[in-house]
PDB file of N, CA and C in Angstrom:
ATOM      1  N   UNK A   1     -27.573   0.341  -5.299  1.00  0.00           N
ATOM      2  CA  UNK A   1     -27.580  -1.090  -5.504  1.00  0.00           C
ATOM      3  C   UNK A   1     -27.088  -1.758  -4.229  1.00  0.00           C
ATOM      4  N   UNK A   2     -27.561  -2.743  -3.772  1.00  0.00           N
ATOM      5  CA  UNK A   2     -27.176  -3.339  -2.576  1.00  0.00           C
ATOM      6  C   UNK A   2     -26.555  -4.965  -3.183  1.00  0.00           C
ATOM      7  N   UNK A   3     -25.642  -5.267  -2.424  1.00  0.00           N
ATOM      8  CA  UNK A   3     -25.032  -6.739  -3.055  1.00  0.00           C
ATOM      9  C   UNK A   3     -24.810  -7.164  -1.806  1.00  0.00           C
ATOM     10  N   UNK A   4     -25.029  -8.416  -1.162  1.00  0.00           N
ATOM     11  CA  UNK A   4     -24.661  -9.027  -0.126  1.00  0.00           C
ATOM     12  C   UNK A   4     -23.810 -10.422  -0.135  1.00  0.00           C
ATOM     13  N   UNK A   5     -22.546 -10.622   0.286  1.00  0.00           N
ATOM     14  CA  UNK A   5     -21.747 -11.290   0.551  1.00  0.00           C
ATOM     15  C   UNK A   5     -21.197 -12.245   1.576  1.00  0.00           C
ATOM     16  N   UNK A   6     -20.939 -13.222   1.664  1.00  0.00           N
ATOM     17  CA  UNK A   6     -20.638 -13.629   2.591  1.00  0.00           C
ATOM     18  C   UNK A   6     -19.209 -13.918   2.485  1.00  0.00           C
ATOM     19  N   UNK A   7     -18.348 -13.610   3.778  1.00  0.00           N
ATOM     20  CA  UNK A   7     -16.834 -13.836   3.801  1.00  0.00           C
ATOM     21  C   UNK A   7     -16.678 -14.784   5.106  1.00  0.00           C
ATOM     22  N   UNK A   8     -15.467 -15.116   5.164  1.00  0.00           N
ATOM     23  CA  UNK A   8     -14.409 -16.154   6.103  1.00  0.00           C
ATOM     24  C   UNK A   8     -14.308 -15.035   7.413  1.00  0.00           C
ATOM     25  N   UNK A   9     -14.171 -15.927   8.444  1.00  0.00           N
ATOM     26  CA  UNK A   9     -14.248 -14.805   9.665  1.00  0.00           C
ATOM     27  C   UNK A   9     -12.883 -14.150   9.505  1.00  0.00           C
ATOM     28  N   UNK A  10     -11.868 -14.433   8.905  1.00  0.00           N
ATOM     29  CA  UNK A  10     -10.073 -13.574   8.938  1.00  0.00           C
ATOM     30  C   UNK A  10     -10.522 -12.175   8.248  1.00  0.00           C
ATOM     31  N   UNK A  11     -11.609 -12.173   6.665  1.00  0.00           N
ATOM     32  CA  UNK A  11     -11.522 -11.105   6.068  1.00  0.00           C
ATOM     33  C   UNK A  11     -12.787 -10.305   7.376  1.00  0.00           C
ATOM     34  N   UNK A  12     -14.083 -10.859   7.114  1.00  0.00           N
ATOM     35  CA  UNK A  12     -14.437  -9.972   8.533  1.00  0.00           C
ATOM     36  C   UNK A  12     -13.848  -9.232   9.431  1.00  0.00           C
ATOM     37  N   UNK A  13     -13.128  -9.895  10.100  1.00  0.00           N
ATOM     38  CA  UNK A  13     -12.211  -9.676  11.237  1.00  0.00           C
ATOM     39  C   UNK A  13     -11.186  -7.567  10.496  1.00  0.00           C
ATOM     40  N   UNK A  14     -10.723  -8.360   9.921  1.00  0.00           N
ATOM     41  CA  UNK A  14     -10.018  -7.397   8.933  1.00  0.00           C
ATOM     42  C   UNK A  14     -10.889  -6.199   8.470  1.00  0.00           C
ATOM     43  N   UNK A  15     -11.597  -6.642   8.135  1.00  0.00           N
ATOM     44  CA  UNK A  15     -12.884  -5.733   7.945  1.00  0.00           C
ATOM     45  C   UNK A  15     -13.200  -4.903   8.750  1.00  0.00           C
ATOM     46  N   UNK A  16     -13.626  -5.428   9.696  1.00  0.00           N
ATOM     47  CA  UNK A  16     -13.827  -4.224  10.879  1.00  0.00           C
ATOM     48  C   UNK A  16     -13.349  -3.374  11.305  1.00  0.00           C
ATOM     49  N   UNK A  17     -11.898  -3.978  11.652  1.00  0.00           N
ATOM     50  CA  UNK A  17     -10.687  -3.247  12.108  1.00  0.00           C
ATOM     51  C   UNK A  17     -10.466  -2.316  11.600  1.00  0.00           C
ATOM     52  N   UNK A  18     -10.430  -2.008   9.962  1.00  0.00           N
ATOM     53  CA  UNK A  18     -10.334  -1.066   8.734  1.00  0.00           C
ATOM     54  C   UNK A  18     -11.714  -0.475   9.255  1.00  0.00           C
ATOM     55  N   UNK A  19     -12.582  -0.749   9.212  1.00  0.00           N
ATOM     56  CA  UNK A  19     -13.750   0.484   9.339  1.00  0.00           C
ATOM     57  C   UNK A  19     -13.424   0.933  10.938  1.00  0.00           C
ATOM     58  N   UNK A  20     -13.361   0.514  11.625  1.00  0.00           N
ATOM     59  CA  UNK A  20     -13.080   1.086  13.342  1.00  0.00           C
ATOM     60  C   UNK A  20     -11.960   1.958  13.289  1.00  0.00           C
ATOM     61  N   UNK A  21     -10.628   1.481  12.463  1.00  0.00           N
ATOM     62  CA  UNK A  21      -9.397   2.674  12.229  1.00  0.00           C
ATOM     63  C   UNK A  21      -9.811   3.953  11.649  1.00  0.00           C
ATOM     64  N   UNK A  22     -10.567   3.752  10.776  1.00  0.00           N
ATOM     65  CA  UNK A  22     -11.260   5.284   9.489  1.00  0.00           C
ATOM     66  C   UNK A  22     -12.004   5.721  10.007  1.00  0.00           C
ATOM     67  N   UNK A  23     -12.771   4.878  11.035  1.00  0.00           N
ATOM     68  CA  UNK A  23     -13.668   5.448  11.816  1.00  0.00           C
ATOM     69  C   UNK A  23     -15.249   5.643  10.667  1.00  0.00           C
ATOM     70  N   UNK A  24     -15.494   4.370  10.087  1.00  0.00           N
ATOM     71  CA  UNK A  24     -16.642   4.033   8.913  1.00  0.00           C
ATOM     72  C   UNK A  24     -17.206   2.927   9.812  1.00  0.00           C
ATOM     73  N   UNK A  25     -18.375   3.445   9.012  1.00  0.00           N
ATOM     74  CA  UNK A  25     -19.530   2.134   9.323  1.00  0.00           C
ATOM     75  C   UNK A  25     -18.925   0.736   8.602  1.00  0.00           C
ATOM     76  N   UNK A  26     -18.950  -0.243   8.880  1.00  0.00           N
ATOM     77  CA  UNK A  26     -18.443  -1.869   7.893  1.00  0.00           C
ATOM     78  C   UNK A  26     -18.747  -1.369   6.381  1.00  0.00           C
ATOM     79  N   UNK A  27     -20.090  -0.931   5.976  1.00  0.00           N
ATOM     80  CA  UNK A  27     -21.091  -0.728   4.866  1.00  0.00           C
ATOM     81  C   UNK A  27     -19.938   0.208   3.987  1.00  0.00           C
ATOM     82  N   UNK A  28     -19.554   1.240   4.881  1.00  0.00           N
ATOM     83  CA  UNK A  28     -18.730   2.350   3.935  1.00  0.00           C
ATOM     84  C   UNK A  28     -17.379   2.449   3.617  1.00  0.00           C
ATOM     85  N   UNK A  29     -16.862   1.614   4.285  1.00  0.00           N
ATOM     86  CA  UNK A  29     -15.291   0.977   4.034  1.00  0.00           C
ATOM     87  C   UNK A  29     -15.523   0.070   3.453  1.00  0.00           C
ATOM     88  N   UNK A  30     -16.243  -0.857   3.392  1.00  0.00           N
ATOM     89  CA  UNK A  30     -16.172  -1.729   2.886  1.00  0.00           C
ATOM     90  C   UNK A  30     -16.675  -1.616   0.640  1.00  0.00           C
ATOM     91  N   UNK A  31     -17.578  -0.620   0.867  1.00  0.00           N
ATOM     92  CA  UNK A  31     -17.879   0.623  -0.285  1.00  0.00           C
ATOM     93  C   UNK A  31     -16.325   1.181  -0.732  1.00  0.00           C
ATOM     94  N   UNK A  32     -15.628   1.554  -0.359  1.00  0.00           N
ATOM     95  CA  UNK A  32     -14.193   2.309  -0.366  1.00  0.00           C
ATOM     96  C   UNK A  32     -13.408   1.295  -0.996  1.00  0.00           C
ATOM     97  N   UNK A  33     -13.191   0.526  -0.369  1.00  0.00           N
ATOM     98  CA  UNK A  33     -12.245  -0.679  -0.892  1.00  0.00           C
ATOM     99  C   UNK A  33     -12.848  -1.238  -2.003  1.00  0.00           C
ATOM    100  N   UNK A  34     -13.800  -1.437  -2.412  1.00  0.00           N
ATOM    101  CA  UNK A  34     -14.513  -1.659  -3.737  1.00  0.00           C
ATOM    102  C   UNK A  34     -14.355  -0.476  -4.705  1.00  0.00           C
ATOM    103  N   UNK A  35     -14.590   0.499  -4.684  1.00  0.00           N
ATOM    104  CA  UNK A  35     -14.450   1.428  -5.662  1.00  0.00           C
ATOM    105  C   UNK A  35     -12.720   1.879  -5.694  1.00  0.00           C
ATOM    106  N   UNK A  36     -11.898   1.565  -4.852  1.00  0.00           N
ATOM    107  CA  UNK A  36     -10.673   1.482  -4.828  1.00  0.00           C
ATOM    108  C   UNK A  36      -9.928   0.287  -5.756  1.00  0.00           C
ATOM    109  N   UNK A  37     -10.623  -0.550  -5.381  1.00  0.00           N
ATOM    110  CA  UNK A  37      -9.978  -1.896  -6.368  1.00  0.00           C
ATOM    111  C   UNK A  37     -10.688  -1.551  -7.536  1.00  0.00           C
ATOM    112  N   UNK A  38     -11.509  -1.303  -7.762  1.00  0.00           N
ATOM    113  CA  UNK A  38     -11.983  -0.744  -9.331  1.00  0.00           C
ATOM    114  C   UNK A  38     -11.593   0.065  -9.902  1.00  0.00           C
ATOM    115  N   UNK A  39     -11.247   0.982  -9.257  1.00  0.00           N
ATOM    116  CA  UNK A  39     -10.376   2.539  -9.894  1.00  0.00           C
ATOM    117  C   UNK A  39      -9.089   2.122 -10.323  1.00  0.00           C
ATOM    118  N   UNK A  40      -8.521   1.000  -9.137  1.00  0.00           N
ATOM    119  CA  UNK A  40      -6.929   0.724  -9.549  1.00  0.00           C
ATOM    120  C   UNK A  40      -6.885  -0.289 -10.800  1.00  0.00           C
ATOM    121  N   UNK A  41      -8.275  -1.260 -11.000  1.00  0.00           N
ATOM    122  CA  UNK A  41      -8.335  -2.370 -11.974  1.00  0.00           C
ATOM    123  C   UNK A  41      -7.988  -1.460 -12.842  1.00  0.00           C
ATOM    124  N   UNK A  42      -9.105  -0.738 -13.641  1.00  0.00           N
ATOM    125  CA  UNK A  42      -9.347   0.487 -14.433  1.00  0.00           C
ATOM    126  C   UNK A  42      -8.416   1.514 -14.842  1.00  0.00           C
ATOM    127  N   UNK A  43      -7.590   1.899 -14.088  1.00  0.00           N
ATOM    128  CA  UNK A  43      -6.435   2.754 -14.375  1.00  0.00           C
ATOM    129  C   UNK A  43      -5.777   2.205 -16.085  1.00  0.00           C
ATOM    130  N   UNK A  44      -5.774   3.148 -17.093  1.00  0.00           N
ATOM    131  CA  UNK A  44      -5.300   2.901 -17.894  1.00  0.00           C
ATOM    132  C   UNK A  44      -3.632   3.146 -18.387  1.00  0.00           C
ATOM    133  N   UNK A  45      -2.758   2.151 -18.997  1.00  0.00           N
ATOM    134  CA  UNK A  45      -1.232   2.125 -19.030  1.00  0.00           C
ATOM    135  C   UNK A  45      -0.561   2.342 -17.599  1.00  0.00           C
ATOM    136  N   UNK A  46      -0.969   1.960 -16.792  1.00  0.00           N
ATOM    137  CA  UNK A  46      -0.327   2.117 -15.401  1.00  0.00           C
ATOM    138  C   UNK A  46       0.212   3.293 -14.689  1.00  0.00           C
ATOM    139  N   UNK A  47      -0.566   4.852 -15.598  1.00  0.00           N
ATOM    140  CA  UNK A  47      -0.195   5.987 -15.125  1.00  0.00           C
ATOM    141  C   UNK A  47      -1.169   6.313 -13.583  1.00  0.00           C
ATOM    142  N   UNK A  48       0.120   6.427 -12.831  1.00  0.00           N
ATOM    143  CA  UNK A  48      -0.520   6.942 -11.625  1.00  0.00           C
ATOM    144  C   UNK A  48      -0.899   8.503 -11.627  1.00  0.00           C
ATOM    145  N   UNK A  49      -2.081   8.769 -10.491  1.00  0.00           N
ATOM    146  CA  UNK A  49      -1.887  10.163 -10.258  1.00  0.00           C
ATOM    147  C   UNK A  49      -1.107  10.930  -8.948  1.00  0.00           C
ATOM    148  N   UNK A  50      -1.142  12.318  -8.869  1.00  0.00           N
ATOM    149  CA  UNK A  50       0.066  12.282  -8.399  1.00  0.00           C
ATOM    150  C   UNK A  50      -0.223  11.987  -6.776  1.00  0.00           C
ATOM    151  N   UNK A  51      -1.399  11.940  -5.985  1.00  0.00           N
ATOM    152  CA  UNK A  51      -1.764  11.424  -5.006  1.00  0.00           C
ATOM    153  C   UNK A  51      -1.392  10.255  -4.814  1.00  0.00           C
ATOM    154  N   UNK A  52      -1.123   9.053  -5.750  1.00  0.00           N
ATOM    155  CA  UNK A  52      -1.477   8.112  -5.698  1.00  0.00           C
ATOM    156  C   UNK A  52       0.628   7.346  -5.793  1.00  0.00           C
ATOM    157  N   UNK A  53       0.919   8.211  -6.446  1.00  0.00           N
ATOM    158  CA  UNK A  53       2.534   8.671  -5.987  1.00  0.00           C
ATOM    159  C   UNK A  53       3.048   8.618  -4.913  1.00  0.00           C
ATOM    160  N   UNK A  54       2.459   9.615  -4.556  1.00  0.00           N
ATOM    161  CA  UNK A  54       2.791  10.094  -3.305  1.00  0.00           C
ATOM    162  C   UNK A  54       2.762   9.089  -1.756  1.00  0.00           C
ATOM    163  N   UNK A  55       1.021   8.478  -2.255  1.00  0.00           N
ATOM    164  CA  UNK A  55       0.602   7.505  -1.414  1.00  0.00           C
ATOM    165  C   UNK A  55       1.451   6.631  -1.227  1.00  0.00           C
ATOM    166  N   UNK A  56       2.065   6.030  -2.543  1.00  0.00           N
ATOM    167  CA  UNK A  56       3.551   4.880  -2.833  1.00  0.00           C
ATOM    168  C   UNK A  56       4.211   5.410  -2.263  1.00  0.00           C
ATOM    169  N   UNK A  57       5.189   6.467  -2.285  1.00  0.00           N
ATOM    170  CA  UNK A  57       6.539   6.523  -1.678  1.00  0.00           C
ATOM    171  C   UNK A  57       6.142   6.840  -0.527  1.00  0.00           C
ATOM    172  N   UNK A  58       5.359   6.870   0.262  1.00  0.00           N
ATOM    173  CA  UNK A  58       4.692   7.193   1.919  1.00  0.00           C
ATOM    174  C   UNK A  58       4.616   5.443   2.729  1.00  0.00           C
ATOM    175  N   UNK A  59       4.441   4.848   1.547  1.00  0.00           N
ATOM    176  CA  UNK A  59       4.086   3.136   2.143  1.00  0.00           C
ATOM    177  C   UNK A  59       5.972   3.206   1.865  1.00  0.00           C
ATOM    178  N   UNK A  60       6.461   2.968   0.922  1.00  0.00           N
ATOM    179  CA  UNK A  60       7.884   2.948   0.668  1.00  0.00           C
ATOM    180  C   UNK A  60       8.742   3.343   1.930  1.00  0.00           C
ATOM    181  N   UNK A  61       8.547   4.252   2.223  1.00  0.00           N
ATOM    182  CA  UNK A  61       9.346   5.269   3.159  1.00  0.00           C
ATOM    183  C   UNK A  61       8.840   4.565   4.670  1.00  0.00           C
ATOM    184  N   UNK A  62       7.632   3.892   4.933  1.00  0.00           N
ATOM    185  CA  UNK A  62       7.141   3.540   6.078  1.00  0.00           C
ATOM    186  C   UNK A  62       8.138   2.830   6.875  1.00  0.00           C
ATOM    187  N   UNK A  63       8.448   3.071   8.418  1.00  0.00           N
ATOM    188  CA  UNK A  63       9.408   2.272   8.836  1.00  0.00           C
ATOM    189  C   UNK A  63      10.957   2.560   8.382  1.00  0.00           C
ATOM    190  N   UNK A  64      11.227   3.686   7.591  1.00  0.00           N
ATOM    191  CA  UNK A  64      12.707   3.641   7.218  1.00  0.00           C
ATOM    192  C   UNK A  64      13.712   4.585   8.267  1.00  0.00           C
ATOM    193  N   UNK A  65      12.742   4.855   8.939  1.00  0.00           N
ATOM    194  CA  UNK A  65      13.661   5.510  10.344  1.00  0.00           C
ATOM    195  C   UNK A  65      14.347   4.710  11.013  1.00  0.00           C
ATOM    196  N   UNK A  66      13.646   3.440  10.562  1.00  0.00           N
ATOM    197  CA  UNK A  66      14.787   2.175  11.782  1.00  0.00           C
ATOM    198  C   UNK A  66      16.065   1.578  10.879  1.00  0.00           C
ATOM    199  N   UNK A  67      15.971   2.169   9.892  1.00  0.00           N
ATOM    200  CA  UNK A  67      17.220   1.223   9.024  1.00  0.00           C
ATOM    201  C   UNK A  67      18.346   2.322   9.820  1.00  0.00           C
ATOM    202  N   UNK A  68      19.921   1.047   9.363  1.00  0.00           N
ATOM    203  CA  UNK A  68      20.770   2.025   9.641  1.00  0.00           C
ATOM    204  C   UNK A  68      20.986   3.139   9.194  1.00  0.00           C
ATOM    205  N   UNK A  69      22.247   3.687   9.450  1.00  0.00           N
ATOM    206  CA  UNK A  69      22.332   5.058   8.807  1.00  0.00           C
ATOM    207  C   UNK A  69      23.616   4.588   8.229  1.00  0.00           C
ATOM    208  N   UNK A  70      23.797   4.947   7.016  1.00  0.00           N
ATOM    209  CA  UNK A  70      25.520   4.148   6.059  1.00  0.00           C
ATOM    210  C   UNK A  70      25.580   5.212   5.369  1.00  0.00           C
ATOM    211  N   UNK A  71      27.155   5.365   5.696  1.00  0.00           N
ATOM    212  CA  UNK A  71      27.802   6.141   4.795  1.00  0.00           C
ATOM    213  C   UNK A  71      27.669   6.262   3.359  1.00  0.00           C
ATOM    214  N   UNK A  72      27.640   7.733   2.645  1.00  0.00           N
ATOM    215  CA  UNK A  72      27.507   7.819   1.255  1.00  0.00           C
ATOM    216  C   UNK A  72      28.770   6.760   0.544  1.00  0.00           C
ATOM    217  N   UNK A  73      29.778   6.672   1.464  1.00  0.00           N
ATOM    218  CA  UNK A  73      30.565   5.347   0.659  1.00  0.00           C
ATOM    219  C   UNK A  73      30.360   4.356   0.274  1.00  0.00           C
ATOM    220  N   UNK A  74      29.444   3.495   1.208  1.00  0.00           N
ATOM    221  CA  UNK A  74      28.645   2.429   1.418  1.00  0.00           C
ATOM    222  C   UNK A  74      28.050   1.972   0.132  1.00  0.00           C
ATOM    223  N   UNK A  75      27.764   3.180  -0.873  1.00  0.00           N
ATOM    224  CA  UNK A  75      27.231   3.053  -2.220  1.00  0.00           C
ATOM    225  C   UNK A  75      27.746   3.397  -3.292  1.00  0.00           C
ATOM    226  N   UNK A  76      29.089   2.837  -3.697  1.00  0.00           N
ATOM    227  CA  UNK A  76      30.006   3.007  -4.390  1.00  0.00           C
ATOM    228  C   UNK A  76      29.424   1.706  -5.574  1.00  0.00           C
ATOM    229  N   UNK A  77      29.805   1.588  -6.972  1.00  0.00           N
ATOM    230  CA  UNK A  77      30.467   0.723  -7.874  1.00  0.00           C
ATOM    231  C   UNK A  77      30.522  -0.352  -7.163  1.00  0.00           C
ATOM    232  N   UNK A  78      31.766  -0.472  -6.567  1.00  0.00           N
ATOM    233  CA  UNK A  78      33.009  -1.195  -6.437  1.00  0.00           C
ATOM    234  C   UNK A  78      32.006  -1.905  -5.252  1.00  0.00           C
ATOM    235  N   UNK A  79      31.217  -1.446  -4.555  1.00  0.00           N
ATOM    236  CA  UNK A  79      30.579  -2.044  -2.857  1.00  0.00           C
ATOM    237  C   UNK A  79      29.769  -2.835  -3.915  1.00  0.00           C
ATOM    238  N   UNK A  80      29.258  -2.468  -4.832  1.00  0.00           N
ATOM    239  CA  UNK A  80      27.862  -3.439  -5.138  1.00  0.00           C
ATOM    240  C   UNK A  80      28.301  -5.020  -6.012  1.00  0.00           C
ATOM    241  N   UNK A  81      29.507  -4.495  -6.542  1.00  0.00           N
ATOM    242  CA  UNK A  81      29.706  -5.537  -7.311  1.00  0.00           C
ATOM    243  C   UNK A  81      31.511  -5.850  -6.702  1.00  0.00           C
ATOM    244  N   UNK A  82      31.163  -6.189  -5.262  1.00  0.00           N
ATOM    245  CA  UNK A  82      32.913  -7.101  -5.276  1.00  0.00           C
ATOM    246  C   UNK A  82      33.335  -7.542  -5.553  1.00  0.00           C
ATOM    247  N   UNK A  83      34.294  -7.933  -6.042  1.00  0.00           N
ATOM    248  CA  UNK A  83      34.733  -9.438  -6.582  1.00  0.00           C
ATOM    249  C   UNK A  83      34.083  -9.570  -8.144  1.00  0.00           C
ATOM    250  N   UNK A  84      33.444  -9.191  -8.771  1.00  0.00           N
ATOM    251  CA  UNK A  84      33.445  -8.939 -10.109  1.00  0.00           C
ATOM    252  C   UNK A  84      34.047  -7.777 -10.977  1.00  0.00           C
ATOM    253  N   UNK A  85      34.564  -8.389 -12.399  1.00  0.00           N
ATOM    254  CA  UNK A  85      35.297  -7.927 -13.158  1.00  0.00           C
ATOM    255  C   UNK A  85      34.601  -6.667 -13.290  1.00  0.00           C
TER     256      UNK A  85
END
């Protein structure tokens, strides 16, 4: 089935970039991200699989090499709630 669309030059733009990173034609990323947003619409009771887990705590974890480094004290009771009873 072929469907043709027209978008705003920002999602284009975006577009490309995503197929030039994956290294896809526009046509087949742009295929990907459609059957991606459909799979995720579709997902029934919000059970993930375990790829899809994994994928989360990989975006989660992204960038956490630059946080500080704090002591296991740092996460006490008493640190989270100061000054309350």
């Amino acid at each position: 089935m072929t469907i043709r669309i027209e978008v705003d030059g920002e999602i284009a733009t975006r577009l490309a970039a995503g197929a030039r990173e994956r290294g896809l034609t526009l046509e087949e990323y742009a295929e990907d991200l459609l059957r991606d947003a459909i799979a995720t619409h579709s997902e029934s009771q919000g059970k993930l699989s375990v790829e899809e887990v994994h994928a989360m705590l990989e975006a989660i974890a992204e960038g956490s090499e630059n946080l500080p480094k704090l002591p296991t004290t740092a996460f006490t009771r008493d640190n989270f709630y100061e000054g309350r009873p």
